[in-house]
N, C-alpha and C. Protein backbone atom coordinates (compact mmCIF):
# COMPACT_ATOMS: atom_id res chain seq x y z
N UNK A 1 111.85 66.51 87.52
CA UNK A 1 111.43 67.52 86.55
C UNK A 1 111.40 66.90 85.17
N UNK A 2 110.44 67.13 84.53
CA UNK A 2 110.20 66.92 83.26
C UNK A 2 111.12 67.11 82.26
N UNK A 3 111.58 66.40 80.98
CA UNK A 3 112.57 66.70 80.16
C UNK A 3 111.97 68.14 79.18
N UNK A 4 113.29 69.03 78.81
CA UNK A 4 112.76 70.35 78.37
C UNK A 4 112.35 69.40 76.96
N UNK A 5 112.38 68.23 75.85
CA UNK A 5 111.57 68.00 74.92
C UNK A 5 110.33 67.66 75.15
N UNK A 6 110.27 66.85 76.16
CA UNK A 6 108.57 66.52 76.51
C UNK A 6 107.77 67.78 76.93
N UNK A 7 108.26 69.38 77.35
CA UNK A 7 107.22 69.83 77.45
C UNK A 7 106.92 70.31 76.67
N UNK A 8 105.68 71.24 76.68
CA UNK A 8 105.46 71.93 75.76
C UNK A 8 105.61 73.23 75.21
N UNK A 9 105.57 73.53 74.20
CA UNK A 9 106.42 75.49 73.59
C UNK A 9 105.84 76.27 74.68
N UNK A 10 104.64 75.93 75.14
CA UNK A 10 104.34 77.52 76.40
C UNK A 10 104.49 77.23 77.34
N UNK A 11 105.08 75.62 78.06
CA UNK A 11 105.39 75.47 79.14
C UNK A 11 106.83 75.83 79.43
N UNK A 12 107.89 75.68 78.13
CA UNK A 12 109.30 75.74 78.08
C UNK A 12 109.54 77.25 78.10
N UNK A 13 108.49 78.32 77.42
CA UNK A 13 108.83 79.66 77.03
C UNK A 13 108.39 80.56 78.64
N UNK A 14 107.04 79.27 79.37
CA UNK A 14 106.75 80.29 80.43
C UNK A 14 107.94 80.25 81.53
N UNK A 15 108.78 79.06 81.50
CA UNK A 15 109.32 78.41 82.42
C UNK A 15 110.88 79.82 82.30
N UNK A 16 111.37 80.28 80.75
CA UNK A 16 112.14 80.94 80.71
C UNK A 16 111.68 82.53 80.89
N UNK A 17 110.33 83.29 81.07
CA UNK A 17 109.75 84.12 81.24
C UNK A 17 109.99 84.09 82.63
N UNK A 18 109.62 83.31 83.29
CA UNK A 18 109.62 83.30 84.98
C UNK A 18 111.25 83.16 85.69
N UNK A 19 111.64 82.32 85.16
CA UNK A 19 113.34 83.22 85.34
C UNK A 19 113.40 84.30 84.87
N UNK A 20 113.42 84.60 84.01
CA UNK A 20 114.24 86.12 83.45
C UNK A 20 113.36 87.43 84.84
N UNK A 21 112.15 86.67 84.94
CA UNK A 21 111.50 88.43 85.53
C UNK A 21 111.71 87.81 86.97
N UNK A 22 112.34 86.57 87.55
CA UNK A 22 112.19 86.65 89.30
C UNK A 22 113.83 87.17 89.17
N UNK A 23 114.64 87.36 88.38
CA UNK A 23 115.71 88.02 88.57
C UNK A 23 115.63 89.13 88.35
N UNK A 24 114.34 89.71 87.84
CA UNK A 24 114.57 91.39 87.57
C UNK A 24 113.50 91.96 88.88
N UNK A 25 113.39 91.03 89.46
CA UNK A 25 112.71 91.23 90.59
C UNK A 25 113.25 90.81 92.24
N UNK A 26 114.31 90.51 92.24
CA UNK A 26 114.54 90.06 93.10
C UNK A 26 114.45 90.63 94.27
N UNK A 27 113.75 91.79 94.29
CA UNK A 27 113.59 92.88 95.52
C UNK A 27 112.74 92.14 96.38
N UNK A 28 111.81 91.19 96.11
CA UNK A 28 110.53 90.83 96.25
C UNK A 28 111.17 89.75 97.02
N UNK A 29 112.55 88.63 96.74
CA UNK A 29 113.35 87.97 97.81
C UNK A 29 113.45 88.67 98.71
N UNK A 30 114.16 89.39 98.97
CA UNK A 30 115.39 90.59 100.08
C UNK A 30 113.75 90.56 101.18
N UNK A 31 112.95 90.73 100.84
CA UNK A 31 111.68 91.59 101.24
C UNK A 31 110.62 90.34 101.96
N UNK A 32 110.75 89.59 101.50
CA UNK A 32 109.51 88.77 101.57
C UNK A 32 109.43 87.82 103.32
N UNK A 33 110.63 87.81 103.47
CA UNK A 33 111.06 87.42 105.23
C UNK A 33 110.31 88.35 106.34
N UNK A 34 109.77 89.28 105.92
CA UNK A 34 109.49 90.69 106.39
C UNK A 34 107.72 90.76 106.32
N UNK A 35 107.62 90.33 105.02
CA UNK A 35 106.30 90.49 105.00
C UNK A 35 105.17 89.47 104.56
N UNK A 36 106.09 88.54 104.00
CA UNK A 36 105.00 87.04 104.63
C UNK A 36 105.46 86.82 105.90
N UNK A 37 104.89 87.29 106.93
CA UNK A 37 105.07 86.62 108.59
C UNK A 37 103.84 86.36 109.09
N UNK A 38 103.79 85.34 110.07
CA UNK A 38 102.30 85.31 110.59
C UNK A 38 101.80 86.19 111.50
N UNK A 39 102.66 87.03 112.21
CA UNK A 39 102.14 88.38 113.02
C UNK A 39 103.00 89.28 112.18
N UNK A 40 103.05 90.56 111.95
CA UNK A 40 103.20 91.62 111.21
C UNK A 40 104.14 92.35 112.54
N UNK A 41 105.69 93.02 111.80
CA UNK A 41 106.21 93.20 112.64
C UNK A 41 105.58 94.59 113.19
N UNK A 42 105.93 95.24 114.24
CA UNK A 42 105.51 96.01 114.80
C UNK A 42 105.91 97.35 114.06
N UNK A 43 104.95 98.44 114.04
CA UNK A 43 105.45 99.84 113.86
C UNK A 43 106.54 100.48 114.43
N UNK A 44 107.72 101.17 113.76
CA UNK A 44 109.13 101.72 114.61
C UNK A 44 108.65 103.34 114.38
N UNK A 45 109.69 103.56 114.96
CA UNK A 45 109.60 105.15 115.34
C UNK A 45 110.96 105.66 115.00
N UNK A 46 110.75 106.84 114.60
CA UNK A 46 112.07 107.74 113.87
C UNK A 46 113.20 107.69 115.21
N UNK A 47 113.13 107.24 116.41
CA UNK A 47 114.17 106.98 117.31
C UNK A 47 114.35 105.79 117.49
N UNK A 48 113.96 104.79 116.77
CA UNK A 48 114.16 103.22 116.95
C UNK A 48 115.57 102.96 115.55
N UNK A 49 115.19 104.23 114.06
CA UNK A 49 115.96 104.19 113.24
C UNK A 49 116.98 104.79 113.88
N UNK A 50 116.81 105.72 114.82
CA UNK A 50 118.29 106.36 114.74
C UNK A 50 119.33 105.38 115.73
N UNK A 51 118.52 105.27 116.59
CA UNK A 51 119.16 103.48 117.09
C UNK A 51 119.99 102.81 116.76
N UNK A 52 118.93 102.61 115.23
CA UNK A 52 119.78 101.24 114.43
C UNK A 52 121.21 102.37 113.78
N UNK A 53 121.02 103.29 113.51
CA UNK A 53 122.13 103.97 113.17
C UNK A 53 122.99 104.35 113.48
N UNK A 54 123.11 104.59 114.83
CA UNK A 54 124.01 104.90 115.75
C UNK A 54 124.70 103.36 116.29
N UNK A 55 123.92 102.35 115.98
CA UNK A 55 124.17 101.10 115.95
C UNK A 55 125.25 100.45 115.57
N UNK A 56 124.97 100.74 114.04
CA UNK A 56 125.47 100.00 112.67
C UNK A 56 126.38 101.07 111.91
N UNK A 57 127.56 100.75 112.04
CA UNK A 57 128.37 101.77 111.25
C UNK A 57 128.63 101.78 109.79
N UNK A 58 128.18 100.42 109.65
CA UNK A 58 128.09 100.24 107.83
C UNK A 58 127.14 100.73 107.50
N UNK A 59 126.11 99.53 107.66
CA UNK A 59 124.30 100.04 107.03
C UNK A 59 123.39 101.33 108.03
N UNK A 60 124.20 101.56 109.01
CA UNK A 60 123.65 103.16 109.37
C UNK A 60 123.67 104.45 108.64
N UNK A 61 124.46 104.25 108.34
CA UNK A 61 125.02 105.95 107.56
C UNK A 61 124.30 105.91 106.38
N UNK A 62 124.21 104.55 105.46
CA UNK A 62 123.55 104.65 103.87
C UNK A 62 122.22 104.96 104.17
N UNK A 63 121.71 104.20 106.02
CA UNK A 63 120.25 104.51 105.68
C UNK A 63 120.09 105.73 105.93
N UNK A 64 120.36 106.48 106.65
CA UNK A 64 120.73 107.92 107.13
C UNK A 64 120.51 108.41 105.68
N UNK A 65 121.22 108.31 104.82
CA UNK A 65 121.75 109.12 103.19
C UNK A 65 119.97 108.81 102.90
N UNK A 66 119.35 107.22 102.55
CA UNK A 66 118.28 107.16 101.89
C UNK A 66 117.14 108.24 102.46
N UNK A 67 116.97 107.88 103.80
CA UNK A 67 115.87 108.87 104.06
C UNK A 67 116.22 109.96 103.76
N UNK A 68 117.41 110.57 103.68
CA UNK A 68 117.37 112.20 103.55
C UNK A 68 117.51 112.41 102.09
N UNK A 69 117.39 111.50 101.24
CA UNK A 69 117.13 111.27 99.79
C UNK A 69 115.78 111.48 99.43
N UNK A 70 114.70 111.14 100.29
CA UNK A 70 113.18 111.27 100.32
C UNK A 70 112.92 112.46 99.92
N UNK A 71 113.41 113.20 100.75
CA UNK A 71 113.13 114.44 100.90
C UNK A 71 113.09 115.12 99.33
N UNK A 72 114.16 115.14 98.39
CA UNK A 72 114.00 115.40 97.17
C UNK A 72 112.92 114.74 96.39
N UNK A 73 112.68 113.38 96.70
CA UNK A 73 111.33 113.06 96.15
C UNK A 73 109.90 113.24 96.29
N UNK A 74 110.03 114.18 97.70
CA UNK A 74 108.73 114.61 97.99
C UNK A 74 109.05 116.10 97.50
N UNK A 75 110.13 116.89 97.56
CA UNK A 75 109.92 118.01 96.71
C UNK A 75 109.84 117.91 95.40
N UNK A 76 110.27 117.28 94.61
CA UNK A 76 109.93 117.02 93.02
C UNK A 76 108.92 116.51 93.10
N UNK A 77 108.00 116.03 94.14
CA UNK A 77 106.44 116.05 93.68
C UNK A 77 105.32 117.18 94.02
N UNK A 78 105.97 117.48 94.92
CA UNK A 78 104.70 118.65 94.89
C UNK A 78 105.39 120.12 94.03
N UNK A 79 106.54 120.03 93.77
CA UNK A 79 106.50 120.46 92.81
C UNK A 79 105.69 120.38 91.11
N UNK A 80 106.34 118.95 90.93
CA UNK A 80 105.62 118.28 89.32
C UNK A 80 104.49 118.27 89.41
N UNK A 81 103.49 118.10 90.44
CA UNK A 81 102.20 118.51 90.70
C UNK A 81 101.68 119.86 90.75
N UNK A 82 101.80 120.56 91.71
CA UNK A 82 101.31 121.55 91.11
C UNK A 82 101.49 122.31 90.02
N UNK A 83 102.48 122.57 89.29
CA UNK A 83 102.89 122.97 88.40
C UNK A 83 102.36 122.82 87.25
N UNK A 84 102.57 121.17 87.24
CA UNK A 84 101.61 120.75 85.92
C UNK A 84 99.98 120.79 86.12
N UNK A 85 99.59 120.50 86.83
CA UNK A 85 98.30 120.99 87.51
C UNK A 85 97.66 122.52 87.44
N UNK A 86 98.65 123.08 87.67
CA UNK A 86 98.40 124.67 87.29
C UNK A 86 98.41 125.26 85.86
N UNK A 87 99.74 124.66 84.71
CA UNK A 87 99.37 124.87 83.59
C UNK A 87 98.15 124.08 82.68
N UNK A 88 97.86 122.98 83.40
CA UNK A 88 96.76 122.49 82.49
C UNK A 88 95.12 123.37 82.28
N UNK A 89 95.37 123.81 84.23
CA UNK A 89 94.34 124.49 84.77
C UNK A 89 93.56 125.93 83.88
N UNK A 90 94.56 126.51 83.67
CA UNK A 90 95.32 127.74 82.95
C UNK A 90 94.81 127.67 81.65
N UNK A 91 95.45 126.65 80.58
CA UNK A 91 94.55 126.50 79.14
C UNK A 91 93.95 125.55 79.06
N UNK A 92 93.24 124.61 80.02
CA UNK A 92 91.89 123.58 79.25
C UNK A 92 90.18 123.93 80.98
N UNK A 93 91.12 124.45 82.07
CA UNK A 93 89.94 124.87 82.60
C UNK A 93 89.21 123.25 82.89
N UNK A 94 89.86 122.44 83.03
CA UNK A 94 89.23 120.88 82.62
C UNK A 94 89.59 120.54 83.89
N UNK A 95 88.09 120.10 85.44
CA UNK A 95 88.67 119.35 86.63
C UNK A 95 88.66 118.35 86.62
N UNK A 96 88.58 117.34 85.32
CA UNK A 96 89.24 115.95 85.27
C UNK A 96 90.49 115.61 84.90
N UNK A 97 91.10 116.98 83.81
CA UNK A 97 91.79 116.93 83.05
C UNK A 97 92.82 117.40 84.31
N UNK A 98 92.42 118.60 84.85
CA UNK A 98 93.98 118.74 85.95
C UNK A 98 94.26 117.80 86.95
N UNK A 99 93.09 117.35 87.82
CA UNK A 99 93.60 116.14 88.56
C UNK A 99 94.22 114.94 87.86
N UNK A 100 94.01 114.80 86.89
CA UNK A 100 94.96 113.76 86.24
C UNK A 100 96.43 114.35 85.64
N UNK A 101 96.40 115.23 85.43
CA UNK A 101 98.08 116.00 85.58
C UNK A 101 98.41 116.30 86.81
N UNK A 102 97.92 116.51 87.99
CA UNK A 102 98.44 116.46 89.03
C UNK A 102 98.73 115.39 89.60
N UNK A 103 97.96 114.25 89.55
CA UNK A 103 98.51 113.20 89.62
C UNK A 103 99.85 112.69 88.93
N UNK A 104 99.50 112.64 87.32
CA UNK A 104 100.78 112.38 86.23
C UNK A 104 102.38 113.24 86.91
N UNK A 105 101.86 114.72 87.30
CA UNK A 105 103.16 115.44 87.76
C UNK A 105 103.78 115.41 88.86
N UNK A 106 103.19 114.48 89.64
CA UNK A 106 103.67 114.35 91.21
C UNK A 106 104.37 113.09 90.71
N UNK A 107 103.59 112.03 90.13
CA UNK A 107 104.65 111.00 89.56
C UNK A 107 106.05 111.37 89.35
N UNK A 108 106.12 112.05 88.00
CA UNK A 108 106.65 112.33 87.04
C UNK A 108 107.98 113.35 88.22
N UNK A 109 107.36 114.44 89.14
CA UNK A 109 108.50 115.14 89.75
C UNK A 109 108.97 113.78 91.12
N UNK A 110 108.05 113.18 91.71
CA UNK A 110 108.85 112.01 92.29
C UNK A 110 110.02 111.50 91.60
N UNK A 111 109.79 111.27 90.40
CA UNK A 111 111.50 110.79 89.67
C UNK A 111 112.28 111.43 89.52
N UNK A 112 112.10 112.49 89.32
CA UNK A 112 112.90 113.49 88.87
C UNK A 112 113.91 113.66 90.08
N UNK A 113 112.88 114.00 90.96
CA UNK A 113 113.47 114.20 92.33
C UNK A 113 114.29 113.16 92.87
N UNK A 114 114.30 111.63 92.76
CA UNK A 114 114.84 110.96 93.21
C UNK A 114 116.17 110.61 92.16
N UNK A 115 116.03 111.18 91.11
CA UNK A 115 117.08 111.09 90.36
C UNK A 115 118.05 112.03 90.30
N UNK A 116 117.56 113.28 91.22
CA UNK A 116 118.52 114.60 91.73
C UNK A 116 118.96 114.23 92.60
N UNK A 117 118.67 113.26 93.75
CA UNK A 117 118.78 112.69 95.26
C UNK A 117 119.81 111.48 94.88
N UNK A 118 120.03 110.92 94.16
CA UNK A 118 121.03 109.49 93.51
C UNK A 118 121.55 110.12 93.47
N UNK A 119 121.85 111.06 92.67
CA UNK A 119 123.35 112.03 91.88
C UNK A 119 123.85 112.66 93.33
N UNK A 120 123.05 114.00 93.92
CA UNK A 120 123.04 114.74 94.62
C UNK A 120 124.02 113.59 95.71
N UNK A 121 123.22 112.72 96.51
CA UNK A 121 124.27 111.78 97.74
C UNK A 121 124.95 110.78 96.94
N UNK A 122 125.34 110.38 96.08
CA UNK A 122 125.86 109.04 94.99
C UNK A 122 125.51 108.19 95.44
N UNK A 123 123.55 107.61 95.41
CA UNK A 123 123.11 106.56 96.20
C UNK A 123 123.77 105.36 95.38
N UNK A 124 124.12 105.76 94.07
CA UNK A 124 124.85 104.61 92.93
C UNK A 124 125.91 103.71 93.64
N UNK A 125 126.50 104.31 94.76
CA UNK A 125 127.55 103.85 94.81
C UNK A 125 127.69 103.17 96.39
N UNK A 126 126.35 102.67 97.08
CA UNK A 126 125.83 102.29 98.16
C UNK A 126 124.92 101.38 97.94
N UNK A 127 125.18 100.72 98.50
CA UNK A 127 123.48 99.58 98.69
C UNK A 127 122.99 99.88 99.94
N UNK A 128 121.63 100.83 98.83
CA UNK A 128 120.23 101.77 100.13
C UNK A 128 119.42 100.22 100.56
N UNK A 129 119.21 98.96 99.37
CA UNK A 129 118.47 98.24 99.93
C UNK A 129 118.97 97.03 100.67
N UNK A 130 120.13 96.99 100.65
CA UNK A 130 120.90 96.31 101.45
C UNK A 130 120.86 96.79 102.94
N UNK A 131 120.98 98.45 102.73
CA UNK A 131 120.75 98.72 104.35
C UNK A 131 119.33 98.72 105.23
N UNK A 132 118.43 98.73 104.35
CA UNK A 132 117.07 98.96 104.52
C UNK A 132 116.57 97.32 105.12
N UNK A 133 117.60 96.43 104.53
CA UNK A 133 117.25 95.00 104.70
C UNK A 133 117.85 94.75 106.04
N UNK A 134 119.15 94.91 106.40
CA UNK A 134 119.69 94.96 107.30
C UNK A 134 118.94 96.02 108.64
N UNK A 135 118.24 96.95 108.25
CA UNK A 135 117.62 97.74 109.47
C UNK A 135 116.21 96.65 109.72
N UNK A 136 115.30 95.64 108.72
CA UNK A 136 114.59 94.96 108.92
C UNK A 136 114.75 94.16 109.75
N UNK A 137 116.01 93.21 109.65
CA UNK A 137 116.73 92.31 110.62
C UNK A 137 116.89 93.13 111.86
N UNK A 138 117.47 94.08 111.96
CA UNK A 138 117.65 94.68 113.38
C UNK A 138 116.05 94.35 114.11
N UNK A 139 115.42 94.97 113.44
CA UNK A 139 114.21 95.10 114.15
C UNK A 139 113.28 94.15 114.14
N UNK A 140 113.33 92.83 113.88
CA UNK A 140 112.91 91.66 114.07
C UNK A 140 113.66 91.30 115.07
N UNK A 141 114.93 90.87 115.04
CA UNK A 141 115.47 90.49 115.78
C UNK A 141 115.54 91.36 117.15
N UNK A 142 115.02 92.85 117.17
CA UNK A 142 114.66 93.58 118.60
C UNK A 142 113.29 93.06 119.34
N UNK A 143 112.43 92.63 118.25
CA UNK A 143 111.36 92.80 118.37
C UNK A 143 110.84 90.88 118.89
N UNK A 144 111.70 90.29 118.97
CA UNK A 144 111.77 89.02 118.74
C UNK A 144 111.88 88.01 120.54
């Protein structure tokens, strides 16, 4: 490797840009065993998870908690969607203007919702993607 004086200011600044964001990314490690493969693992089925759950007494139960965490994020979206969708509807009468708040509010109640679903099960205090990684391994290694 090159000495950090011989290179140059945007080679030294990109070189510290690309650390700082593969650590704020590191999801994209945990993940990537999974989905750079040369055959694509196979589709599971809601009884292949419960499997792994009835399986795994550690990373079963958190994944158990995540999926039933979903569930608040799909109600805070069709909530934040229609809703906001409906008041835009209401005073601008605009069908570009509401599909793009229905869009914006399904976003917008997805977080919401998943931030009622953290609190609501204390996903804070679990590693959901630790178990999610560990149900990947199961199922490679079933599938294998």
């Amino acid at each position: 490797m090159e000495d950090s004086s011989s290179q140059s200011f945007f080679r030294r600044h990109w070189e510290g840009y690309k650390e700082f964001w593969s650590e704020r990314f590191s999801i994209l490690d945990n993940y990537s065993p999974f989905i750079q493969r040369q055959t694509p693992l196979p589709p599971w089925s809601s009884s292949d998870v419960e499997e792994f759950i009835a399986s795994d007494p550690v990373h079963g139960p958190v994944l158990k908690t995540a999926q039933e965490a979903v569930n608040f994020g799909l109600t805070g979206s069709v909530i934040g969607a229609v809703s906001t969708a409906g008041v835009t509807w209401k005073y601008s009468r605009s069908l570009h203007g509401t599909g793009l708040s229905f869009l914006a509010g399904g976003v917008f109640g997805w977080t919401f919702g998943h931030e009622i679903a953290n609190h609501w099960y204390q996903l804070y205090r679990v590693d959901t993607m630790g178990a999610q990684v560990k149900f990947m391994e199961w199922w490679r290694n079933k599938n294998e």
